[in-house]
N, C-alpha and C. Protein backbone atom coordinates (compact mmCIF):
# COMPACT_ATOMS: atom_id res chain seq x y z
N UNK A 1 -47.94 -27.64 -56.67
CA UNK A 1 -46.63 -27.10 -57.04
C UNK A 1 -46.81 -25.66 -57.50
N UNK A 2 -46.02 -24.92 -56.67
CA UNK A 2 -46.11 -23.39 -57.39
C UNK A 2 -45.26 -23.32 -58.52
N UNK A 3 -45.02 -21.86 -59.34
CA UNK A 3 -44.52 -22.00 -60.54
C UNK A 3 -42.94 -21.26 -59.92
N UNK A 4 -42.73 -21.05 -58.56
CA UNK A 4 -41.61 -20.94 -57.59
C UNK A 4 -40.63 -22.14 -57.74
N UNK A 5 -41.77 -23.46 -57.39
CA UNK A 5 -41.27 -24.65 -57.38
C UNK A 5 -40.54 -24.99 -59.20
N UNK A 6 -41.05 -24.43 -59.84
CA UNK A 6 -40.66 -25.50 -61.01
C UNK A 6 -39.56 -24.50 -62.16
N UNK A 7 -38.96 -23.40 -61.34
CA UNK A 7 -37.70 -22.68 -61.89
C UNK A 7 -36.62 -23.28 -61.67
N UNK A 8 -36.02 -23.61 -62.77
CA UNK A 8 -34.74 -24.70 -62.79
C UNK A 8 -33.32 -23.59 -61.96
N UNK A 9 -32.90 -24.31 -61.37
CA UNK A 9 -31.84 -23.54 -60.45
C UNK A 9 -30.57 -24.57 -61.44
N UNK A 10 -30.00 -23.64 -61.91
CA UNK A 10 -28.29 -24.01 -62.48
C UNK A 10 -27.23 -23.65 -62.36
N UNK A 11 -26.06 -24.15 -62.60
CA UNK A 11 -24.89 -24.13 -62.43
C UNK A 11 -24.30 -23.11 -63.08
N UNK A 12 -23.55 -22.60 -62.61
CA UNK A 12 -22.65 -21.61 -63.81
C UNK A 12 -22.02 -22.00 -65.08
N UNK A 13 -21.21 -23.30 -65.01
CA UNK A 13 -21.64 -23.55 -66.24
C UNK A 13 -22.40 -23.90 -67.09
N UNK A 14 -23.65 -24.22 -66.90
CA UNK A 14 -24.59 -24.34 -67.44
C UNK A 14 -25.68 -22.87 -67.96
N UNK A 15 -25.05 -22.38 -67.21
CA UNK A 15 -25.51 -20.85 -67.55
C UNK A 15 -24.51 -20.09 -69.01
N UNK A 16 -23.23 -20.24 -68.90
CA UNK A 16 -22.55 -20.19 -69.93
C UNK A 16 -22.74 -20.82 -71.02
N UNK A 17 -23.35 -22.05 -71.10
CA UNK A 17 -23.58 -22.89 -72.25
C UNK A 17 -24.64 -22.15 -72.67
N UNK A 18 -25.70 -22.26 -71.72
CA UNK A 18 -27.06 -21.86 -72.59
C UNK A 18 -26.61 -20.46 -72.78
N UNK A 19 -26.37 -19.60 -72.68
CA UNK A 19 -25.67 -18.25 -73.03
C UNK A 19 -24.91 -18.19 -74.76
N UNK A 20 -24.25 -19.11 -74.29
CA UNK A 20 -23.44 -19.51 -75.91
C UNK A 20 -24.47 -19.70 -76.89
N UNK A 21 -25.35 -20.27 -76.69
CA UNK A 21 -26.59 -20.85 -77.57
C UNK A 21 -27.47 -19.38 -77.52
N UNK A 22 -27.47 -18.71 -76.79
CA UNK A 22 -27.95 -17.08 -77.49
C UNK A 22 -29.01 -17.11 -76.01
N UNK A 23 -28.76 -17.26 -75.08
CA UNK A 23 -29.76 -17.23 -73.79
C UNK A 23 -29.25 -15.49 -73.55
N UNK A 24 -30.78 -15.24 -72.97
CA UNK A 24 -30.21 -14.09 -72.04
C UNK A 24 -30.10 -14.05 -71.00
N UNK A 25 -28.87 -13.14 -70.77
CA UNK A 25 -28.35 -13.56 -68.99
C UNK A 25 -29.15 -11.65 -68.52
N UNK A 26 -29.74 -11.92 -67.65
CA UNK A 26 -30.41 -10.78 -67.09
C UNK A 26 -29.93 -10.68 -65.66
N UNK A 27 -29.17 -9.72 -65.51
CA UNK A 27 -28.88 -9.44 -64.33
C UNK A 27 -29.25 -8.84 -63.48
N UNK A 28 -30.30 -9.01 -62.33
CA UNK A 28 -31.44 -8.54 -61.95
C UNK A 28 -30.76 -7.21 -60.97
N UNK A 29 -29.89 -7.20 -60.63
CA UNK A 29 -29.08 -6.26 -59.28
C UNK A 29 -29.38 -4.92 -59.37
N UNK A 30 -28.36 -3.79 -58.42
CA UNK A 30 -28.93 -2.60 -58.69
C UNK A 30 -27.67 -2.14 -59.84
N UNK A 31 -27.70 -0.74 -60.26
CA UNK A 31 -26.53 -0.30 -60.91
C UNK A 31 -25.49 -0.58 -60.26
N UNK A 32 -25.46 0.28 -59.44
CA UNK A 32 -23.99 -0.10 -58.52
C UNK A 32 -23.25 -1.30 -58.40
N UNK A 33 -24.20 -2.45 -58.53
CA UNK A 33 -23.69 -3.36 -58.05
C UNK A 33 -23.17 -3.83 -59.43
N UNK A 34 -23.95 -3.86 -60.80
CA UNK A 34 -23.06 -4.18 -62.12
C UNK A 34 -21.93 -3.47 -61.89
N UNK A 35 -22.14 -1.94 -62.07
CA UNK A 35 -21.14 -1.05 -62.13
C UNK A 35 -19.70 -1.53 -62.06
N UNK A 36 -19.67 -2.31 -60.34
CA UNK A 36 -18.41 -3.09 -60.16
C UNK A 36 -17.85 -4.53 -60.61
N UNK A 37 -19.33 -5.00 -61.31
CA UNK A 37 -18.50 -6.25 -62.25
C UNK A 37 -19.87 -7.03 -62.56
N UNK A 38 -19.96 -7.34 -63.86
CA UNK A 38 -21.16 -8.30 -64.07
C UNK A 38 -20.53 -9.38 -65.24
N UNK A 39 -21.11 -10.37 -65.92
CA UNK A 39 -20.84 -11.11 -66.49
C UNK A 39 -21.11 -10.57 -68.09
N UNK A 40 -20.01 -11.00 -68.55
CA UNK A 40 -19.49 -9.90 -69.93
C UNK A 40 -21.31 -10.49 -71.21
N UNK A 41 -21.86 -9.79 -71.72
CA UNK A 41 -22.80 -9.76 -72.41
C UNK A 41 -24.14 -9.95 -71.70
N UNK A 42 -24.15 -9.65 -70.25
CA UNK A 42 -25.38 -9.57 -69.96
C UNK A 42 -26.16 -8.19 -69.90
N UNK A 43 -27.74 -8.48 -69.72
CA UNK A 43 -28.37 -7.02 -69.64
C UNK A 43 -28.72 -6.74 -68.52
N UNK A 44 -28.43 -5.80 -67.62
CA UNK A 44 -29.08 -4.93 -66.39
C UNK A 44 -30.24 -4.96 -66.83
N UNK A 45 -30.86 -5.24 -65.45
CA UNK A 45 -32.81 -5.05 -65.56
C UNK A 45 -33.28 -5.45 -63.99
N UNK A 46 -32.88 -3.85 -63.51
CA UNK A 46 -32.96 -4.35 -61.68
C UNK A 46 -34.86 -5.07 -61.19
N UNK A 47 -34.47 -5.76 -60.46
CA UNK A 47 -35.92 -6.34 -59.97
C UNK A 47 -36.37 -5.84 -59.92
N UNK A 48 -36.42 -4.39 -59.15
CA UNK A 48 -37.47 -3.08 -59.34
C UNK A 48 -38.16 -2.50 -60.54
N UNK A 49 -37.40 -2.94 -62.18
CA UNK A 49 -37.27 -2.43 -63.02
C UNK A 49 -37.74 -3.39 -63.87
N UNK A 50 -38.09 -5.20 -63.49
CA UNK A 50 -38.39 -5.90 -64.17
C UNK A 50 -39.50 -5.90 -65.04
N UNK A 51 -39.14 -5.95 -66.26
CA UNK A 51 -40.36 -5.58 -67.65
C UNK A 51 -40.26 -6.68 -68.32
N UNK A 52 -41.17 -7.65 -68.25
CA UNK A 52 -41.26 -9.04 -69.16
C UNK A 52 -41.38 -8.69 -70.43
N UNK A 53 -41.78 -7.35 -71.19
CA UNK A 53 -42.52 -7.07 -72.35
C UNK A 53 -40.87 -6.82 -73.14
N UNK A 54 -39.61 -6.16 -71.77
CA UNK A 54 -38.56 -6.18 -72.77
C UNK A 54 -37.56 -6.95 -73.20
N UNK A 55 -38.18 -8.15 -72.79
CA UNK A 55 -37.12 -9.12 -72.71
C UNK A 55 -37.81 -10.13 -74.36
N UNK A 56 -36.68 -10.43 -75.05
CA UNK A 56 -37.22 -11.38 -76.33
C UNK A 56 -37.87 -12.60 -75.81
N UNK A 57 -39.16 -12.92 -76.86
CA UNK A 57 -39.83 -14.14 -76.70
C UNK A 57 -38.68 -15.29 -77.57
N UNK A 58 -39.09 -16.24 -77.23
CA UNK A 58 -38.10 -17.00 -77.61
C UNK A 58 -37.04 -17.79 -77.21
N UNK A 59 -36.21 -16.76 -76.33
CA UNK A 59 -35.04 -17.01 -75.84
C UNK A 59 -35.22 -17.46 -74.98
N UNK A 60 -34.11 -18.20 -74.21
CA UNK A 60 -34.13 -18.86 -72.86
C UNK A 60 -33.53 -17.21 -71.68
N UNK A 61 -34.29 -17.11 -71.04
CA UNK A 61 -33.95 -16.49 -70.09
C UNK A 61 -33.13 -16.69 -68.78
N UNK A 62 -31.62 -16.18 -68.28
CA UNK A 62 -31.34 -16.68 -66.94
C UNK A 62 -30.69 -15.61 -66.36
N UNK A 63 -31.94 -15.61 -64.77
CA UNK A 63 -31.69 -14.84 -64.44
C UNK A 63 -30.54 -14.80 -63.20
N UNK A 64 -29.91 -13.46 -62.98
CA UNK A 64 -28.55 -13.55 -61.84
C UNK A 64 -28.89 -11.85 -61.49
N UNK A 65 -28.32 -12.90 -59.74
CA UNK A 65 -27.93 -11.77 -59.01
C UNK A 65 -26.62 -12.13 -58.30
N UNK A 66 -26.87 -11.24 -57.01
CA UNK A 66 -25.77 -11.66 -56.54
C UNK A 66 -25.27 -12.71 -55.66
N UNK A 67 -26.54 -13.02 -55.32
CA UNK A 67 -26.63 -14.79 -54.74
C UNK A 67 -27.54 -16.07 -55.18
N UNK A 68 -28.15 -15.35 -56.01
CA UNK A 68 -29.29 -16.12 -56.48
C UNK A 68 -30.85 -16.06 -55.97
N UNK A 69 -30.94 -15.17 -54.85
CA UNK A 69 -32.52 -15.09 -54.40
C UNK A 69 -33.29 -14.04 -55.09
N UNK A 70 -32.62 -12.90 -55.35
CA UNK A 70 -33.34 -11.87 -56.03
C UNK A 70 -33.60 -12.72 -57.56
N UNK A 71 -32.55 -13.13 -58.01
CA UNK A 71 -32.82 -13.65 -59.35
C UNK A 71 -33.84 -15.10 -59.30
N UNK A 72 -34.19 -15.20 -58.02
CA UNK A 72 -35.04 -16.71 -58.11
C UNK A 72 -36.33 -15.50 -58.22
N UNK A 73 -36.26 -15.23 -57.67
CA UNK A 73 -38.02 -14.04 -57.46
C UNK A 73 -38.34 -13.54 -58.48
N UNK A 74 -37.40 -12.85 -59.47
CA UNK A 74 -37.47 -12.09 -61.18
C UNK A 74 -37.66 -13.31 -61.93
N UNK A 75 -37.28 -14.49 -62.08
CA UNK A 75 -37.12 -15.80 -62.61
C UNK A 75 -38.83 -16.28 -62.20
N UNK A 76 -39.07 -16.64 -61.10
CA UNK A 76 -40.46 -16.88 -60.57
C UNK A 76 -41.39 -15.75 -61.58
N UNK A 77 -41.73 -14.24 -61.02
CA UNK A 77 -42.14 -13.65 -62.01
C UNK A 77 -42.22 -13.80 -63.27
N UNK A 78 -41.37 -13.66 -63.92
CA UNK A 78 -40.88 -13.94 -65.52
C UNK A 78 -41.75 -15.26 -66.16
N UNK A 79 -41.42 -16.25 -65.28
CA UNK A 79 -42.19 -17.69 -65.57
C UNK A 79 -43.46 -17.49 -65.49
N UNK A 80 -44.08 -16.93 -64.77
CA UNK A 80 -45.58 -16.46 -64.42
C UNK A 80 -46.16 -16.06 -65.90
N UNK A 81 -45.23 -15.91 -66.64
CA UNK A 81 -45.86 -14.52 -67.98
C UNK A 81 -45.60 -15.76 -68.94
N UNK A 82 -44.72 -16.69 -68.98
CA UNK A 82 -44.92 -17.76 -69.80
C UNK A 82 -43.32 -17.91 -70.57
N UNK A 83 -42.40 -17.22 -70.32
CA UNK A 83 -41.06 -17.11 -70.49
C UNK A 83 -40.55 -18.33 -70.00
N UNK A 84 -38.96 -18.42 -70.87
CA UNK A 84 -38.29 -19.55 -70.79
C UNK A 84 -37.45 -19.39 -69.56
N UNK A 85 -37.55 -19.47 -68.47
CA UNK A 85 -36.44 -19.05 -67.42
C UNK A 85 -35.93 -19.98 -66.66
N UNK A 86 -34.94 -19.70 -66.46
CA UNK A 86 -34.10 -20.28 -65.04
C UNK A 86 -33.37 -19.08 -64.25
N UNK A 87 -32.73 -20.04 -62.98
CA UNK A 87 -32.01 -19.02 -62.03
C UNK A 87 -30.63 -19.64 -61.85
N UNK A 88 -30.09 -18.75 -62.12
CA UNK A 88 -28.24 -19.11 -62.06
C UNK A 88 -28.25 -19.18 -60.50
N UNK A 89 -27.82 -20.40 -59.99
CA UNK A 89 -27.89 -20.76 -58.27
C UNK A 89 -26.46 -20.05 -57.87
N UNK A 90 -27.04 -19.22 -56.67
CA UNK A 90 -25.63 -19.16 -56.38
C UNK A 90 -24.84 -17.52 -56.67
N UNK A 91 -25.79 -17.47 -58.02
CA UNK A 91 -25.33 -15.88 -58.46
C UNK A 91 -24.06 -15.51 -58.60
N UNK A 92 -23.96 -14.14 -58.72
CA UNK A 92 -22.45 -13.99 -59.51
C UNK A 92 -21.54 -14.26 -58.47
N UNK A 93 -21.86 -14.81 -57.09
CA UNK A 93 -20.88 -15.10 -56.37
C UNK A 93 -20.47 -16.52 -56.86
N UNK A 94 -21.08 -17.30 -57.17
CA UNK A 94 -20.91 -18.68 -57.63
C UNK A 94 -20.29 -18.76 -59.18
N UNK A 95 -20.54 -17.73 -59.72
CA UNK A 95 -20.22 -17.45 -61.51
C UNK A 95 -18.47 -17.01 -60.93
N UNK A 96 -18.29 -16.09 -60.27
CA UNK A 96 -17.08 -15.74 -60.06
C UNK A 96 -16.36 -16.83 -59.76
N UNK A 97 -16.71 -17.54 -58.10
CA UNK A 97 -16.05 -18.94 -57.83
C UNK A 97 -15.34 -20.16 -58.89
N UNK A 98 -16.41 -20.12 -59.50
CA UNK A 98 -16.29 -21.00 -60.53
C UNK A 98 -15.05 -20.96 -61.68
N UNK A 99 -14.72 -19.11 -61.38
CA UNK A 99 -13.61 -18.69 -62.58
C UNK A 99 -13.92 -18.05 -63.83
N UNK A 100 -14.95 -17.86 -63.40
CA UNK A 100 -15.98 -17.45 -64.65
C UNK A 100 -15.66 -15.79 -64.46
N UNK A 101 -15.52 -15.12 -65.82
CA UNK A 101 -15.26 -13.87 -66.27
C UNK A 101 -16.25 -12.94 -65.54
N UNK A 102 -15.93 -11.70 -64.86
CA UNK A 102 -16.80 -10.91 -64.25
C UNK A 102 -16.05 -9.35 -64.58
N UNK A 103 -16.71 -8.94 -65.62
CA UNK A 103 -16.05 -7.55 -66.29
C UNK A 103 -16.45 -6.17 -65.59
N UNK A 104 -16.53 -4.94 -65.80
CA UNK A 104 -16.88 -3.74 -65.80
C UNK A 104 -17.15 -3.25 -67.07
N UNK A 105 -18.02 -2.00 -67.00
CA UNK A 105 -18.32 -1.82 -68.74
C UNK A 105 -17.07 -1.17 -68.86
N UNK A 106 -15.96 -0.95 -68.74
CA UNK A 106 -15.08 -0.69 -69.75
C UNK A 106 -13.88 -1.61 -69.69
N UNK A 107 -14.70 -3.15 -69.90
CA UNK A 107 -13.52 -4.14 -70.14
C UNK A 107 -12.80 -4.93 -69.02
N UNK A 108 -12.34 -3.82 -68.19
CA UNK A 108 -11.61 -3.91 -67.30
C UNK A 108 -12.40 -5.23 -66.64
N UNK A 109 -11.18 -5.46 -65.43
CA UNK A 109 -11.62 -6.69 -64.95
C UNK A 109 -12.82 -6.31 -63.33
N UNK A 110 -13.98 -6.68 -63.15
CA UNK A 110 -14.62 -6.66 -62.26
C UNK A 110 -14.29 -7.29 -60.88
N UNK A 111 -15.56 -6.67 -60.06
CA UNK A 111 -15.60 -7.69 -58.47
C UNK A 111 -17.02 -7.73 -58.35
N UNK A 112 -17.52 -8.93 -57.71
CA UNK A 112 -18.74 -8.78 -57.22
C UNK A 112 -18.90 -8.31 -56.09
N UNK A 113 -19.92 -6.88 -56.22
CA UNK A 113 -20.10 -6.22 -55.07
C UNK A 113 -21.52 -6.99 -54.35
């Protein structure tokens, strides 16, 4: 079993719960693509840009993109270092579907690009 194999793939709401409970939602994408809408209290940290050292020990980590493959690969990584992670399945296209809030940083209401 790789450590590929054993990243829990979840639901959007289940991503919101553990979120509520103080998870971080890491949104692996590029700027641009938050720019036009990400999920309200998460942190940008493009895959290119992924730094395990800045992310808190402790916390449950989950990661999103915009479909869920980039964030399975940052999630895979991440787990490698000994972090709590999962991958939001589906990504913010599935977080949106679902009805789930997708903002811009100034509030306003987002789209997933």
């Amino acid at each position: 079993m790789t450590i590929s194999d054993r990243v829990v793939q979840i639901a959007p709401a289940r991503a919101a719960a553990l979120a509520a409970e103080g998870a971080v939602l890491l949104d692996v994408r590029e700027p641009e693509e938050w720019a036009a809408g990400h999920i309200p209290g998460a942190t940008l940290m493009p895959l290119g840009s992924l730094e395990p050292a800045g992310l808190p020990i402790g916390r449950v980590v989950v990661a999103v993109c915009r479909s869920g493959n980039r964030s399975n690969r940052a999630a895979t990584a991440l787990a490698g270092t000994g972090l709590d992670v999962c991958n939001l399945a589906g990504g913010m296209k599935a977080w949106a579907a679902d009805g789930r809030p997708v903002t811009r940083d100034d509030g306003t209401s987002g789209t997933v690009a």
